[in-house]
C-alpha atoms as a PDB file:
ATOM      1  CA  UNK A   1     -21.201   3.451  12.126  1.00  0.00           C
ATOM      2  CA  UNK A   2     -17.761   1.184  12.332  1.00  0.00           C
ATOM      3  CA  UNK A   3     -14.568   3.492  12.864  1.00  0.00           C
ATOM      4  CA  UNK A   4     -11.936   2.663  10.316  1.00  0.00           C
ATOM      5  CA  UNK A   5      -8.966   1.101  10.972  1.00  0.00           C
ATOM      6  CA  UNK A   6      -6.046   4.226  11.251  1.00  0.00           C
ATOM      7  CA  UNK A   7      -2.507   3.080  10.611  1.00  0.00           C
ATOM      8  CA  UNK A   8      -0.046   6.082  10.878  1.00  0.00           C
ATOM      9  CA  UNK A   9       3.631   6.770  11.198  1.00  0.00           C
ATOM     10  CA  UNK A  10       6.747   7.440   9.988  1.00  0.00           C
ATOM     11  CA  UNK A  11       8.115   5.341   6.737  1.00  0.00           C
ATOM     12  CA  UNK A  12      11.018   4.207   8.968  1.00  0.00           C
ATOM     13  CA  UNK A  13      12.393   4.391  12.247  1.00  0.00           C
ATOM     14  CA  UNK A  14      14.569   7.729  12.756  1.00  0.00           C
ATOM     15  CA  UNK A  15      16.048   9.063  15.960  1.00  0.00           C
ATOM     16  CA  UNK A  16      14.056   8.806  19.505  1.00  0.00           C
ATOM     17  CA  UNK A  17      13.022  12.652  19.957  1.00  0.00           C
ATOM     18  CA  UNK A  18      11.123  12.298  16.576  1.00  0.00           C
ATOM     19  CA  UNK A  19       9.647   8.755  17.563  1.00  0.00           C
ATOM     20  CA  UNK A  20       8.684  10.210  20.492  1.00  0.00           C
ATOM     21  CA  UNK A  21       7.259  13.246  18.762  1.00  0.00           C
ATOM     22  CA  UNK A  22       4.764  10.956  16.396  1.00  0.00           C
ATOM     23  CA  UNK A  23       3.869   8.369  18.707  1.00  0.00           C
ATOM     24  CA  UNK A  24       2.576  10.945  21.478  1.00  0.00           C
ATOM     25  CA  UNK A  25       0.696  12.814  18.996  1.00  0.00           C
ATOM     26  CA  UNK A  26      -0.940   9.476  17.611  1.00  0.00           C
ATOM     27  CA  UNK A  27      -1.987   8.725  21.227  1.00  0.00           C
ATOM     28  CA  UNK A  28      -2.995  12.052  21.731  1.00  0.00           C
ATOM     29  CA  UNK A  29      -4.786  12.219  18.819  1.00  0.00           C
ATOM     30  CA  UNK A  30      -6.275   8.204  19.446  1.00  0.00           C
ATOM     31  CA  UNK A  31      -8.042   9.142  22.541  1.00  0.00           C
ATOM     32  CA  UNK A  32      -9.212  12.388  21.691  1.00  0.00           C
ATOM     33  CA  UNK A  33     -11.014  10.817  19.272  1.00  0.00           C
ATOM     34  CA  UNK A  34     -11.726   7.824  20.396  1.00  0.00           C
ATOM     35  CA  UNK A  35     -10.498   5.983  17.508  1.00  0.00           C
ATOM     36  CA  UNK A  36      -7.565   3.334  17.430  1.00  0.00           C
ATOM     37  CA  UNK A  37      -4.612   3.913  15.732  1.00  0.00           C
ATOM     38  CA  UNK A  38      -2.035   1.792  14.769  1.00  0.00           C
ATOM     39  CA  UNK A  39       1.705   2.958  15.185  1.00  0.00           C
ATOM     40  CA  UNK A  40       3.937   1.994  11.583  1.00  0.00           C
ATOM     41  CA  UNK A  41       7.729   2.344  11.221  1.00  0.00           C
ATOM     42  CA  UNK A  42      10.038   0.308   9.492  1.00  0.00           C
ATOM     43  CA  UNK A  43      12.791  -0.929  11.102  1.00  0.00           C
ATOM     44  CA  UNK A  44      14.752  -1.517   7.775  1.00  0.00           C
ATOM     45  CA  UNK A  45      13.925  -0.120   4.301  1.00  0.00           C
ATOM     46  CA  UNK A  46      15.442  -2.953   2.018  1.00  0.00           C
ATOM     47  CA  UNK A  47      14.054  -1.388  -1.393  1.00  0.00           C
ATOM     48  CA  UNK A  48      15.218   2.077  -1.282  1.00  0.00           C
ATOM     49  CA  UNK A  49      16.369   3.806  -4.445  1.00  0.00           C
ATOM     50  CA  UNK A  50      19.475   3.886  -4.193  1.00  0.00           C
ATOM     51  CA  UNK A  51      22.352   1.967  -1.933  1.00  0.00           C
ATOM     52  CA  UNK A  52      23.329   5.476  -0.378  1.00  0.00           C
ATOM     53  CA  UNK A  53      19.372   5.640   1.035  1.00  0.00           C
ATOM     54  CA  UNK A  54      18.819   5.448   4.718  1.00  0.00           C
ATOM     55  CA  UNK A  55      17.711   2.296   5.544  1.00  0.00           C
ATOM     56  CA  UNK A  56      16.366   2.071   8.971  1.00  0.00           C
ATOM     57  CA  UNK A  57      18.308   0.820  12.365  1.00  0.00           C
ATOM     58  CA  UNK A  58      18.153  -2.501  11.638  1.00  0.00           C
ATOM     59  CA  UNK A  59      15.810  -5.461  13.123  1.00  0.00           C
ATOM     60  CA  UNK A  60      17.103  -6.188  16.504  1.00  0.00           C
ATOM     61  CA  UNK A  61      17.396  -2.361  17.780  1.00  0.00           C
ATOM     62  CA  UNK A  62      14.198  -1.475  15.963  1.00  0.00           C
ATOM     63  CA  UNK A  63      12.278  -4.283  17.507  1.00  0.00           C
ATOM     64  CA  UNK A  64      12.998  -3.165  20.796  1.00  0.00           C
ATOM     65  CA  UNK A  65      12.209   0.751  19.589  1.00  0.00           C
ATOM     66  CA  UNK A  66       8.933  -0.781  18.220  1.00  0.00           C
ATOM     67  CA  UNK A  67       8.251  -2.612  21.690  1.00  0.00           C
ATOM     68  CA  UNK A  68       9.328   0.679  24.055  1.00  0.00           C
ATOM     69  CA  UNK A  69       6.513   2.807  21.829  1.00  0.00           C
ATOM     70  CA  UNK A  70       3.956  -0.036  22.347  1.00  0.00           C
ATOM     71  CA  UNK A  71       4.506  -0.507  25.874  1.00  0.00           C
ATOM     72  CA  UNK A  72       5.026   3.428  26.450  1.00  0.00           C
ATOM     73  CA  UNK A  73       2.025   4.835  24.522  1.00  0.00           C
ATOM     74  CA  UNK A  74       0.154   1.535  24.249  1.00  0.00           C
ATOM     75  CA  UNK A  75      -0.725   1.639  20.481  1.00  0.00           C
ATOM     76  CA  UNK A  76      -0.675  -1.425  18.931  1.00  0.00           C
ATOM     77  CA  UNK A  77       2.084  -2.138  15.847  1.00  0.00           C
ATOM     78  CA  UNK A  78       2.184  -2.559  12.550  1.00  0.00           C
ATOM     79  CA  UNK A  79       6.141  -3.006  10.513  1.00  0.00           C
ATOM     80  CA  UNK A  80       7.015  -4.749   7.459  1.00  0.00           C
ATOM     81  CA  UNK A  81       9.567  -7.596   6.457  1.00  0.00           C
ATOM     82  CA  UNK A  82      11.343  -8.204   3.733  1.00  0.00           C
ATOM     83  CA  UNK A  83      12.695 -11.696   4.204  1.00  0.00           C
ATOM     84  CA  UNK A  84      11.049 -14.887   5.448  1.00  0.00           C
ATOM     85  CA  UNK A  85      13.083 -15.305   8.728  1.00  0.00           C
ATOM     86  CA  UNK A  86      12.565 -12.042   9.783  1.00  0.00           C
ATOM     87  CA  UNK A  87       8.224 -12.845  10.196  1.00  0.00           C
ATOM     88  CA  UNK A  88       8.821 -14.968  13.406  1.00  0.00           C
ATOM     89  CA  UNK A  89      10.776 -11.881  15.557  1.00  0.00           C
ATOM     90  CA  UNK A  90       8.602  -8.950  13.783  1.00  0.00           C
ATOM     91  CA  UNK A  91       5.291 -10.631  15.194  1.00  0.00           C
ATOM     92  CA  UNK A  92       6.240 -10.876  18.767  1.00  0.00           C
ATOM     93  CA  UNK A  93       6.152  -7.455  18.879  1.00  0.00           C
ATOM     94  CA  UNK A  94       3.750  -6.275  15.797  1.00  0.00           C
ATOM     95  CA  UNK A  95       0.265  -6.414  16.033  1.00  0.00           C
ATOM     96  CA  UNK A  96       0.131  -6.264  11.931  1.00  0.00           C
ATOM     97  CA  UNK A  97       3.134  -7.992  10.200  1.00  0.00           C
ATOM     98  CA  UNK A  98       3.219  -6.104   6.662  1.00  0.00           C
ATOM     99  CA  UNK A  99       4.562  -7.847   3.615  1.00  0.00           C
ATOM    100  CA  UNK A 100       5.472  -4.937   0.968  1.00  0.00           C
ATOM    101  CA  UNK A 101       4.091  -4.351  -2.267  1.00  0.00           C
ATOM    102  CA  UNK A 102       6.888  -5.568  -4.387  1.00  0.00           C
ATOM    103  CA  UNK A 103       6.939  -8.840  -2.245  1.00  0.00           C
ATOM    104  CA  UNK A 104       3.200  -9.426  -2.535  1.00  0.00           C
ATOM    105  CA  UNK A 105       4.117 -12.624  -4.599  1.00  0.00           C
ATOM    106  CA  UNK A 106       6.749 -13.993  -2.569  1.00  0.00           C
ATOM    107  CA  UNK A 107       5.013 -17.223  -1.124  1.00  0.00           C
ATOM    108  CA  UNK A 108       7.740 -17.752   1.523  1.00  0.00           C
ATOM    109  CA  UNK A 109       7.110 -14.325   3.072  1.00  0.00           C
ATOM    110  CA  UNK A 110       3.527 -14.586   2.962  1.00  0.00           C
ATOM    111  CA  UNK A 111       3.995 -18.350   4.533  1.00  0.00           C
ATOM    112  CA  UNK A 112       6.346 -17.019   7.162  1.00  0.00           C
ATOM    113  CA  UNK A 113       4.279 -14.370   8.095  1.00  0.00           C
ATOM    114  CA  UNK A 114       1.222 -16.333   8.411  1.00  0.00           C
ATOM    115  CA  UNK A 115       2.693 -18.710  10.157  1.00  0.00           C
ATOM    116  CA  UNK A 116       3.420 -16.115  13.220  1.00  0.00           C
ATOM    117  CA  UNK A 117       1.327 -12.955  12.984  1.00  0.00           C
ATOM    118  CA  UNK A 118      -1.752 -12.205  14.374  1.00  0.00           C
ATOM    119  CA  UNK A 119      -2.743 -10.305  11.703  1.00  0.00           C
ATOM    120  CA  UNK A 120      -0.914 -10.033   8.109  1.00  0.00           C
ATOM    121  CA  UNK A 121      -1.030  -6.860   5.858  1.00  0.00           C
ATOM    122  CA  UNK A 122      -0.462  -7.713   2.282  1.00  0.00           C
ATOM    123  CA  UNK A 123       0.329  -4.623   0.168  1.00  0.00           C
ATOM    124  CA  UNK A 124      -1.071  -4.927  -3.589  1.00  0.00           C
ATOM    125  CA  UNK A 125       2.015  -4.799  -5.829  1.00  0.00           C
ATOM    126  CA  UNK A 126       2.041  -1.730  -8.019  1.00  0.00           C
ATOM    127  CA  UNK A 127       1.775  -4.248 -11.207  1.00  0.00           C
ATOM    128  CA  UNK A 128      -1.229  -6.493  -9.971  1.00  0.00           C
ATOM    129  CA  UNK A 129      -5.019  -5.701 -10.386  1.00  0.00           C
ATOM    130  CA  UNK A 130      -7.182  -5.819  -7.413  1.00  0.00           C
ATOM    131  CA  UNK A 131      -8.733  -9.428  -8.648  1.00  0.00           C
ATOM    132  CA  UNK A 132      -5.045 -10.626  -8.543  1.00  0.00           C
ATOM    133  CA  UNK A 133      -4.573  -9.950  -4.947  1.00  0.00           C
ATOM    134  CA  UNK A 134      -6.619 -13.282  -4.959  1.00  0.00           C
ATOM    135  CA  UNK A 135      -3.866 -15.445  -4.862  1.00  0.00           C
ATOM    136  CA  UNK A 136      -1.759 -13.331  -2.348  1.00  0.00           C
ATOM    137  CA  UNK A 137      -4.602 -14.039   0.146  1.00  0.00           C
ATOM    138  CA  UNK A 138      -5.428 -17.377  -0.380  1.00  0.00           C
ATOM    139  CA  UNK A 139      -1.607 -18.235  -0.003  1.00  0.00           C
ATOM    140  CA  UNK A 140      -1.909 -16.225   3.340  1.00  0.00           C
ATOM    141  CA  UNK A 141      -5.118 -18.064   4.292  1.00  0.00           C
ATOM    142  CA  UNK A 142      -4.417 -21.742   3.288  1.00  0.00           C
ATOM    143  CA  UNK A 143      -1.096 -21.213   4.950  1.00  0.00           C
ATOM    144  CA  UNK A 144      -2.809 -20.381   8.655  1.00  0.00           C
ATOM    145  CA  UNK A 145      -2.962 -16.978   8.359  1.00  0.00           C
ATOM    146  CA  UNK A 146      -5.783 -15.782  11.548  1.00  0.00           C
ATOM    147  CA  UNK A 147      -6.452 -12.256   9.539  1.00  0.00           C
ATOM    148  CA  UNK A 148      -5.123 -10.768   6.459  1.00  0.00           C
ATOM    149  CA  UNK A 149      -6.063  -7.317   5.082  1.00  0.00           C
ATOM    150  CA  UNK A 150      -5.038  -6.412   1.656  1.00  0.00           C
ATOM    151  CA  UNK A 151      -3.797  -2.774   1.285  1.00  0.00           C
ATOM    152  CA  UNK A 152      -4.487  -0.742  -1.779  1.00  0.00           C
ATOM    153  CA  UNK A 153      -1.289   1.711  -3.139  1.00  0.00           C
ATOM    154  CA  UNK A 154      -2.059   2.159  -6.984  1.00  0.00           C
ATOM    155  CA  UNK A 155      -0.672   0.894  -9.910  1.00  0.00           C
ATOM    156  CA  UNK A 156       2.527   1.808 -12.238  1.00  0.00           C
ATOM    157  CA  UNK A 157       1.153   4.384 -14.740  1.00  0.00           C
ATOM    158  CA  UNK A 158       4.063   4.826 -17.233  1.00  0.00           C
ATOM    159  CA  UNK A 159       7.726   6.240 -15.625  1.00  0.00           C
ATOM    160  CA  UNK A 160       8.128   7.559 -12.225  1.00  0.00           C
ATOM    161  CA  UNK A 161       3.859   7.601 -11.607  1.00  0.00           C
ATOM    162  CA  UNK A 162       0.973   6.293  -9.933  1.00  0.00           C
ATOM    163  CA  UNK A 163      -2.471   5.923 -10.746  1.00  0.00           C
ATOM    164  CA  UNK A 164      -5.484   4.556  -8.601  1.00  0.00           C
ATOM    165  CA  UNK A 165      -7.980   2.990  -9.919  1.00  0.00           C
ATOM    166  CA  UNK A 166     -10.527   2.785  -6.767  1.00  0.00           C
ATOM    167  CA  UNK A 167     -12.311   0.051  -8.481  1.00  0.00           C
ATOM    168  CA  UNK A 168      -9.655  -2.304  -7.082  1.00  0.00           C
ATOM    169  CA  UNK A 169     -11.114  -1.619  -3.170  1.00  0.00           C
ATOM    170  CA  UNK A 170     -14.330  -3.030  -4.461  1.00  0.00           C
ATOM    171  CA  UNK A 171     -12.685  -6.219  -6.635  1.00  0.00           C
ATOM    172  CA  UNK A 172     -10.144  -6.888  -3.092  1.00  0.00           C
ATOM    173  CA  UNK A 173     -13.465  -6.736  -1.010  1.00  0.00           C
ATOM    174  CA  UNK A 174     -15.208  -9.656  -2.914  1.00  0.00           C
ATOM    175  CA  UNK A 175     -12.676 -12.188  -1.100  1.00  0.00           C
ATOM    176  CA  UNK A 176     -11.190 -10.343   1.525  1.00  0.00           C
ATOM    177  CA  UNK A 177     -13.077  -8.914   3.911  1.00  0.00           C
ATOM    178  CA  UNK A 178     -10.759  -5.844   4.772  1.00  0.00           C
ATOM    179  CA  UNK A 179      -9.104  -3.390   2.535  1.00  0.00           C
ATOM    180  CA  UNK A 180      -6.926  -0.645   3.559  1.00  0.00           C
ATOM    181  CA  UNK A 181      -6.177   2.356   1.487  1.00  0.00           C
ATOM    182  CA  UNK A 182      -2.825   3.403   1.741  1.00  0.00           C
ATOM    183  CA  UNK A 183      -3.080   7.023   1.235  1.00  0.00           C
ATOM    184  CA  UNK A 184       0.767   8.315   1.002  1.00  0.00           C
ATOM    185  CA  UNK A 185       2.650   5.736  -1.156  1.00  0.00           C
ATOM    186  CA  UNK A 186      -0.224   5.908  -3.861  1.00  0.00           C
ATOM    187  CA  UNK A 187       0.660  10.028  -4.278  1.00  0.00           C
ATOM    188  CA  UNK A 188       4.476   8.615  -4.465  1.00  0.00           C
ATOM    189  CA  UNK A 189       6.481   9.408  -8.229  1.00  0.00           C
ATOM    190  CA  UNK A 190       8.773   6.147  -7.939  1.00  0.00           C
ATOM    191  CA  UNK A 191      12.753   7.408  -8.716  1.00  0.00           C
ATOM    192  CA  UNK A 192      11.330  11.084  -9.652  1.00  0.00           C
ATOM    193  CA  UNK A 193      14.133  12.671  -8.045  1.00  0.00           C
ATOM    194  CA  UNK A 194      16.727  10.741  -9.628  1.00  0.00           C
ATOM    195  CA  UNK A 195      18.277   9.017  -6.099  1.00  0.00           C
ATOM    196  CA  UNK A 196      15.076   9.199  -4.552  1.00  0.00           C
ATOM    197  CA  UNK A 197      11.409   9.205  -5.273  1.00  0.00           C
ATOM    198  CA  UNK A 198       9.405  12.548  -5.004  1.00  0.00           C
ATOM    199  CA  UNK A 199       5.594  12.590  -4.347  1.00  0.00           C
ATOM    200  CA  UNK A 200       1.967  15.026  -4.062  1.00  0.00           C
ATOM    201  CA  UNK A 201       1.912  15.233  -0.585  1.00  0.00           C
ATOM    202  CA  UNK A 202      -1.150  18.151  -0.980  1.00  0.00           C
ATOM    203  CA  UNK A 203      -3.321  14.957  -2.321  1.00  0.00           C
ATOM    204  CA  UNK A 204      -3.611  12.681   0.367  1.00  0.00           C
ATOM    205  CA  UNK A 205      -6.559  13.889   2.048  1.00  0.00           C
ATOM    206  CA  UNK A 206      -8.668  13.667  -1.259  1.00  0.00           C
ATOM    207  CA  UNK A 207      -6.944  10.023  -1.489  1.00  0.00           C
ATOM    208  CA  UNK A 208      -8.316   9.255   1.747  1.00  0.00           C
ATOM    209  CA  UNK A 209     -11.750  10.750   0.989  1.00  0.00           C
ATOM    210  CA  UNK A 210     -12.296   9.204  -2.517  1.00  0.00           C
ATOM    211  CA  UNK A 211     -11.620   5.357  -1.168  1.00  0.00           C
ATOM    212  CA  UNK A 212     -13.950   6.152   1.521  1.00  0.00           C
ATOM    213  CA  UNK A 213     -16.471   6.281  -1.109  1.00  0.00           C
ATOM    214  CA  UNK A 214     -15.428   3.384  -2.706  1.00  0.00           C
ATOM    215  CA  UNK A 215     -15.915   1.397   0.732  1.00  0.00           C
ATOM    216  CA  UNK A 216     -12.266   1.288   1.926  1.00  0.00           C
ATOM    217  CA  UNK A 217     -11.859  -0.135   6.020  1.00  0.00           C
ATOM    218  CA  UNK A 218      -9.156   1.657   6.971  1.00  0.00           C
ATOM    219  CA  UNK A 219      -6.180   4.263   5.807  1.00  0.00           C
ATOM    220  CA  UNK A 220      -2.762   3.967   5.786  1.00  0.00           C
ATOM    221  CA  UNK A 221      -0.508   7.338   6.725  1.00  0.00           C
ATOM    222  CA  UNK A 222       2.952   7.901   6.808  1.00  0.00           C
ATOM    223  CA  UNK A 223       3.246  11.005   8.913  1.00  0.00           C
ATOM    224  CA  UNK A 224       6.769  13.162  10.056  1.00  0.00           C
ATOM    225  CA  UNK A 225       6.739  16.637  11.898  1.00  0.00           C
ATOM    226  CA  UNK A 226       9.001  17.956   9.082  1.00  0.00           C
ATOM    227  CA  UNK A 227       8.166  16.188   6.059  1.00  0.00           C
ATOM    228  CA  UNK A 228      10.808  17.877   4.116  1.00  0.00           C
ATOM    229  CA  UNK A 229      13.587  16.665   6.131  1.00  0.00           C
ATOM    230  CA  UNK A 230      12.233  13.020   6.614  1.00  0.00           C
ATOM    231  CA  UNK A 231      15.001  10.136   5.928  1.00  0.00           C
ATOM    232  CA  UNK A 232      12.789   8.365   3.740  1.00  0.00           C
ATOM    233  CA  UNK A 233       9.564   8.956   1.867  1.00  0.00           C
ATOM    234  CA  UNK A 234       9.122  12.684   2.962  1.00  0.00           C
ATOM    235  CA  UNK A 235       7.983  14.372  -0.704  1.00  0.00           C
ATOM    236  CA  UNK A 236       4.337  11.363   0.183  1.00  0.00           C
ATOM    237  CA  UNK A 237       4.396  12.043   4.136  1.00  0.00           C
ATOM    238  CA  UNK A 238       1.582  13.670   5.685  1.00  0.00           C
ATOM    239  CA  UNK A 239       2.482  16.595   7.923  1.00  0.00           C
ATOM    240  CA  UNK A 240       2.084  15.057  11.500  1.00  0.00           C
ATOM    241  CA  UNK A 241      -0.254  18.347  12.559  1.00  0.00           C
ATOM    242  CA  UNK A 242      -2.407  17.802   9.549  1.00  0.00           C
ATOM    243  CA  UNK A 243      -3.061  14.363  10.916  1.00  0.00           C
ATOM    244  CA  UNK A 244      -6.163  14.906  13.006  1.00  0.00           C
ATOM    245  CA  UNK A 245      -7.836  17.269  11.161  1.00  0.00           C
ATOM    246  CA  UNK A 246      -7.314  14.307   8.013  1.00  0.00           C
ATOM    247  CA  UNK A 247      -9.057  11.705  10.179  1.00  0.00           C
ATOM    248  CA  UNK A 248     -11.954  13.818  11.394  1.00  0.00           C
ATOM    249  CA  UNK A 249     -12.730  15.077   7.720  1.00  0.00           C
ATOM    250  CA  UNK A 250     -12.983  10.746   7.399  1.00  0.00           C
ATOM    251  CA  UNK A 251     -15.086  10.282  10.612  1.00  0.00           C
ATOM    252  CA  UNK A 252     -17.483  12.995  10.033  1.00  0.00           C
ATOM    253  CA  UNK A 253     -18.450  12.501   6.239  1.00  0.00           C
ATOM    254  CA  UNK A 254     -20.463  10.684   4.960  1.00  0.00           C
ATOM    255  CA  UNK A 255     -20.684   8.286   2.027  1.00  0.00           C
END
């Protein structure tokens, strides 16, 4: 049977003994299981809550963080962008160049990124069915795009909550041909916490398990050694030492 594709990481990039700490446990964890798993940080956060948010290190230093990981550990990369320009720097060192959910209709992104990675990510917006993810890839495609995967992260279900309606793997998979389920931002409560968004951590692994039924190709993880004091996205993060034990549970079942 074909491994899924493992993405995993923290939401954004946070001081080097806690990069260090995640990307040595993904490799341990890679080889170990003989599975490949791709490294994610951000190296900015541009749609936090709230101004006062930690955003990241910015593009230039977290490039080169991104690059010392990669040539360090060598897992491949995966980061988002969240302006055009930014597509043709990202992909000389990202493996996956990720457009984010609320940009999945941005055509100059998607053109930019294209254009330059080697493979593009595209992130269903939490207000678009899985059949409109159509347009999304064929503006990737027709634009020169070598691989695109469409990532699924549920939809808006009334205030500060998400819903997913697995249905929307299936729908993505008529026209692309992979679909990534992004287990921790679809267990997210958008602006719960007033400043910050809260989440149901504790659900992931069923999130994982349930879009393995439904025929999902990979899973998406943010992951920190201390959830609760993670800069951004901590109340969704996966514990890093629960990590292994979620991907076995996903390589041993079975549909």
């Amino acid at each position: 049977m074909k491994k899924p594709r493992i993405i995993a990481g923290p939401c954004v990039i946070e001081e080097s003994a806690i990069m260090d700490t995640i990307a040595s446990t993904i490799c341990d964890i890679a080889q170990r299981l003989d599975v490949d798993i791709i490294f994610k940080a951000s190296f900015d956060k541009a749609n936090r809550t709230s101004i006062e948010s930690y955003r990241g290190v910015g593009m230039e230093r977290g490039l080169q963080i991104l690059s010392d990981i990669k040539e360090k550990y060598g897992l491949k990369i995966l980061t988002d962008i969240h302006e055009a320009w930014q597509a043709e720097p990202a992909a000389e060192v990202a493996d996956v160049v990720q457009i984010p959910a609320f940009l999945c209709r941005q055509t100059d992104i998607i053109i930019a990124a294209a254009r330059y990675a080697k493979i593009v990510n595209i992130k269903k917006g939490q207000f678009l069915s899985g059949m409109d993810m159509r347009h999304p890839y064929i503006k990737a495609m027709e634009s020169g795009a070598k691989e695109v995967w469409l990532t699924e992260r549920g939809n808006m279900f009334g205030y500060n909550n998400l819903v997913v309606d697995f249905r929307n793997i299936i729908d993505m998979h008529q026209f692309a041909p992979t679909v990534i389920m992004d287990c921790t931002h679809s267990v997210q409560r958008p602006g719960e916490m007033g400043n910050h968004s809260g989440g149901n951590r504790e659900l992931i692994p069923y999130m994982a398990q349930a879009a393995k039924v439904f025929g999902a190709d990979g899973y998406f993880f943010e992951v920190h050694p201390s959830p609760d004091n993670a800069l951004c996205d901590g109340p969704n993060s996966l514990s890093l030492d629960l990590l292994e034990q979620t991907i076995t549970t996903l390589l041993d079942s079975k549909k």
